[in-house]
C-alpha atoms as a PDB file:
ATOM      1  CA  UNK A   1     116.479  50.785  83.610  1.00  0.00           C
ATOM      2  CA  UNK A   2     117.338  52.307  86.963  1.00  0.00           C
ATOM      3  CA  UNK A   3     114.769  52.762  88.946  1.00  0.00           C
ATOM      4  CA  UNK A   4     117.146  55.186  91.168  1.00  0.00           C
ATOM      5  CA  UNK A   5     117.598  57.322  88.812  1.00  0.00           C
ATOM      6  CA  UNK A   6     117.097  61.134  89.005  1.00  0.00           C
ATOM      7  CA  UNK A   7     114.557  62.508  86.662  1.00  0.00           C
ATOM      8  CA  UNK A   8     115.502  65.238  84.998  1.00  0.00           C
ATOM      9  CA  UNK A   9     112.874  68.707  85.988  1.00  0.00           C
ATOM     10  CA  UNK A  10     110.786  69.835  83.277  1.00  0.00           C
ATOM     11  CA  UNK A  11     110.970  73.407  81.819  1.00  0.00           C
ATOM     12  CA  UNK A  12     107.700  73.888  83.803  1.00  0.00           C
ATOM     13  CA  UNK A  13     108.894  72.606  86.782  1.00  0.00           C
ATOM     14  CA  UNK A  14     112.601  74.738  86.386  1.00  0.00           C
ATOM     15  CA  UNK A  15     110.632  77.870  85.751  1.00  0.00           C
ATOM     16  CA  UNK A  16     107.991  77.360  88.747  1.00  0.00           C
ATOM     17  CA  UNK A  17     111.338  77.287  90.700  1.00  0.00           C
ATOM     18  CA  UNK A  18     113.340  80.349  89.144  1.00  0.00           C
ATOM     19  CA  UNK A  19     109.949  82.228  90.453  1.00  0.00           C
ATOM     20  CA  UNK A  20     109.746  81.185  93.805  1.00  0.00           C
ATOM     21  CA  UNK A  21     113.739  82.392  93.788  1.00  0.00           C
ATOM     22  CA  UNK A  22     112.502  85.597  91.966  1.00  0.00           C
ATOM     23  CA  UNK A  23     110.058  86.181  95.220  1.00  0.00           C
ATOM     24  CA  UNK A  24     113.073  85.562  97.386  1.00  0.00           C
ATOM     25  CA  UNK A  25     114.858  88.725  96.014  1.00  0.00           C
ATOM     26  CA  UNK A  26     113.567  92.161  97.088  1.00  0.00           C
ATOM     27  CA  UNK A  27     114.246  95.859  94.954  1.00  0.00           C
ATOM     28  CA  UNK A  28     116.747  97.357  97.239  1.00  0.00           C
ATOM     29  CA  UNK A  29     114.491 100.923  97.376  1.00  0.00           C
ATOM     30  CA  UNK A  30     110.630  99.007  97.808  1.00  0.00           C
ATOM     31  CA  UNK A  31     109.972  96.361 100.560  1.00  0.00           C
ATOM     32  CA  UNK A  32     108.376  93.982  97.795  1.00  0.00           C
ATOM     33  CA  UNK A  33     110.051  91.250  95.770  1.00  0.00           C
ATOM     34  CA  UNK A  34     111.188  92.092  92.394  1.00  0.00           C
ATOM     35  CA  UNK A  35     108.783  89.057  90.609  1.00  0.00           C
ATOM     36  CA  UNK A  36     105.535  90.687  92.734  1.00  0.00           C
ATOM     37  CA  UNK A  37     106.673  93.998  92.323  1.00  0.00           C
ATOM     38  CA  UNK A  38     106.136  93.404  88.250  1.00  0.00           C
ATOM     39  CA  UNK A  39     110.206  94.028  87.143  1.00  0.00           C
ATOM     40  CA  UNK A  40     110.364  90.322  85.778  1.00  0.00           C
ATOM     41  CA  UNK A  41     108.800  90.488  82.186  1.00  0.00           C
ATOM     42  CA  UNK A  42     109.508  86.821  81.117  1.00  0.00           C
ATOM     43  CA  UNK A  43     111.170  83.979  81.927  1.00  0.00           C
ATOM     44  CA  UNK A  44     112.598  81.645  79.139  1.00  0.00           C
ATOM     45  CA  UNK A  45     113.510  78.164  80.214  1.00  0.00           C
ATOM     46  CA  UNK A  46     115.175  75.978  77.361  1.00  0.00           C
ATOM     47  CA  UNK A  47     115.321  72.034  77.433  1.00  0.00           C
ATOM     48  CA  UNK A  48     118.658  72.017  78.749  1.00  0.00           C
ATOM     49  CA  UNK A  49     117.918  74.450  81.148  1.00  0.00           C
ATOM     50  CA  UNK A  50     119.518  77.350  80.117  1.00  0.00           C
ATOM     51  CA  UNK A  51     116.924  80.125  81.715  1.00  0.00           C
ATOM     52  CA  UNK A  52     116.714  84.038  79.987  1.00  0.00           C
ATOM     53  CA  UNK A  53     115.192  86.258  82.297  1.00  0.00           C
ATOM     54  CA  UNK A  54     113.844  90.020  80.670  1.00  0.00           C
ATOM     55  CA  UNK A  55     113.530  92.471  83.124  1.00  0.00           C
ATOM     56  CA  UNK A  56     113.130  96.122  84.280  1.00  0.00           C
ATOM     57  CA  UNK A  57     113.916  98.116  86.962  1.00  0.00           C
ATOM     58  CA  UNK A  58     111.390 100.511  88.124  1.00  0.00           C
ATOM     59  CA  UNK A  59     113.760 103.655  86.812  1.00  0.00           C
ATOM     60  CA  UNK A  60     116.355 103.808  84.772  1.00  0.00           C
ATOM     61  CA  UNK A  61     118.537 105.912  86.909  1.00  0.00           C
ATOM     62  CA  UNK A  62     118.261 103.363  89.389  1.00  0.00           C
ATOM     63  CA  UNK A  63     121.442 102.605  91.024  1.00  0.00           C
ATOM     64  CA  UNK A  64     121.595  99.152  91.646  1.00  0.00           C
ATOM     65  CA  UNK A  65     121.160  98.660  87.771  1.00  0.00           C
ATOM     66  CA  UNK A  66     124.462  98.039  87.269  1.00  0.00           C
ATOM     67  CA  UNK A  67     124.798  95.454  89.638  1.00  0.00           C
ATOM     68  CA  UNK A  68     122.029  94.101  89.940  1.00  0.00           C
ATOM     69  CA  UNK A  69     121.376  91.483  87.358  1.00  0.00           C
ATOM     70  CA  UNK A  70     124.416  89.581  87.985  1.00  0.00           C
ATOM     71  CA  UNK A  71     122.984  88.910  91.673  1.00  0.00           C
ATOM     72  CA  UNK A  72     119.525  87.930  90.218  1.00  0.00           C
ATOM     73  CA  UNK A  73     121.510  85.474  88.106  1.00  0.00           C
ATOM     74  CA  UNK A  74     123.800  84.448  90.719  1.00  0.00           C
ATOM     75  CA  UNK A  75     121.108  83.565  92.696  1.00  0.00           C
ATOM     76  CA  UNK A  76     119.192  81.638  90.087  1.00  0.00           C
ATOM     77  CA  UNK A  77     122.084  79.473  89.307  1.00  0.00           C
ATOM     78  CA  UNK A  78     121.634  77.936  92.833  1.00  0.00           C
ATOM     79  CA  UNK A  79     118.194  76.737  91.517  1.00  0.00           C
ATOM     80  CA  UNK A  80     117.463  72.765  90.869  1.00  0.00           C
ATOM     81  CA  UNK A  81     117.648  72.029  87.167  1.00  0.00           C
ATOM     82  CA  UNK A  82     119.390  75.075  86.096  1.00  0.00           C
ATOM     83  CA  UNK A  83     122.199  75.481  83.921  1.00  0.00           C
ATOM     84  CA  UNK A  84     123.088  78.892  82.775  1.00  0.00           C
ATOM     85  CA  UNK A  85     120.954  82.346  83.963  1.00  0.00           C
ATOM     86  CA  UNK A  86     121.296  85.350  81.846  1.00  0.00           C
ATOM     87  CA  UNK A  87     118.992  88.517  82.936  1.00  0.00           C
ATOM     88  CA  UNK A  88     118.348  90.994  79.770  1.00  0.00           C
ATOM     89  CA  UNK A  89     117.884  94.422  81.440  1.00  0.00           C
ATOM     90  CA  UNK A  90     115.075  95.978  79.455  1.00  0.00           C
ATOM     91  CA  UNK A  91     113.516  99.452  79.581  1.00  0.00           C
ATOM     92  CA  UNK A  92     110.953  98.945  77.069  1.00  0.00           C
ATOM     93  CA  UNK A  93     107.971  98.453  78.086  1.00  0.00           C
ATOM     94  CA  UNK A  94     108.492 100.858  81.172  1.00  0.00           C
ATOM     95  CA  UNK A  95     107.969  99.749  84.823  1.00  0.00           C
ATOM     96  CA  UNK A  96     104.676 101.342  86.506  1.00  0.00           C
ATOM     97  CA  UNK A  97     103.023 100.571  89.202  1.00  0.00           C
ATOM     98  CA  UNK A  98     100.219  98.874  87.026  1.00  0.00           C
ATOM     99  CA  UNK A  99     102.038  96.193  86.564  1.00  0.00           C
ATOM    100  CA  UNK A 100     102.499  94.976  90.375  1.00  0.00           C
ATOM    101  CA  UNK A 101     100.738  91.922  91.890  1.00  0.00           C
ATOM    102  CA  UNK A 102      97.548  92.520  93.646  1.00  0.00           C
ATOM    103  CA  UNK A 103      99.846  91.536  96.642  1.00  0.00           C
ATOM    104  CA  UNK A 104     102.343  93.785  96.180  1.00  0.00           C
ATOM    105  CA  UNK A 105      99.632  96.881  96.265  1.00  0.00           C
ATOM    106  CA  UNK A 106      98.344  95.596  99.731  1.00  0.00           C
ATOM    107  CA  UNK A 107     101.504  95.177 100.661  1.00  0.00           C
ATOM    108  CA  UNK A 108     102.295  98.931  99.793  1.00  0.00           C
ATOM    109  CA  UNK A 109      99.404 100.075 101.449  1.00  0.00           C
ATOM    110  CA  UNK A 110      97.826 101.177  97.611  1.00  0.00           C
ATOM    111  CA  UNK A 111      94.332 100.591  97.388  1.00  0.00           C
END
């Protein structure tokens, strides 16, 4: 056995990673990153690291909502232990602010 060898990242460790990518990416219309912010739902990480994010937007109408998904998964393709991204653009549950980190509602100046 090879003691040089790389060992493979755990789905754990892959999806610890696609997050702190996720904080690296900000809604282009809100100052806060889109995982703090609440628009990232779940985050599905397979064995062979195929990764399935769900998602919203925070409306519908949004513009970037075209677009942006195939950044988010451009960007998450650059992350260690990754193989494929796909983001699922989801309306259902809706985006509110409920669902923002405590972080993100300091951040926004709501409390």
């Amino acid at each position: 056995m090879n003691d040089n060898a790389v060992k493979p990242f755990t789905t754990d460790e892959v999806r610890e990673n696609v997050i702190e990518m996720l904080k690296t990416i900000y809604d282009p219309e809100i100052p806060v990153n889109i995982y703090e912010l609440g628009l990232i739902y779940n985050i599905d990480v397979s064995d062979s690291g195929n990764v399935v994010i769900r998602m919203t937007l925070t409306a519908p109408g949004c513009p970037v909502a075209q677009s942006f998904p195939g950044d988010i998964e451009s960007k998450v393709e650059t992350v260690d232990g990754v193989n494929k991204v796909h983001v699922e653009l989801v309306w259902d549950p809706p985006w509110s602010k409920e669902l923002m980190s405590e972080s993100a509602r300091l951040q926004l100046g709501m409390f």
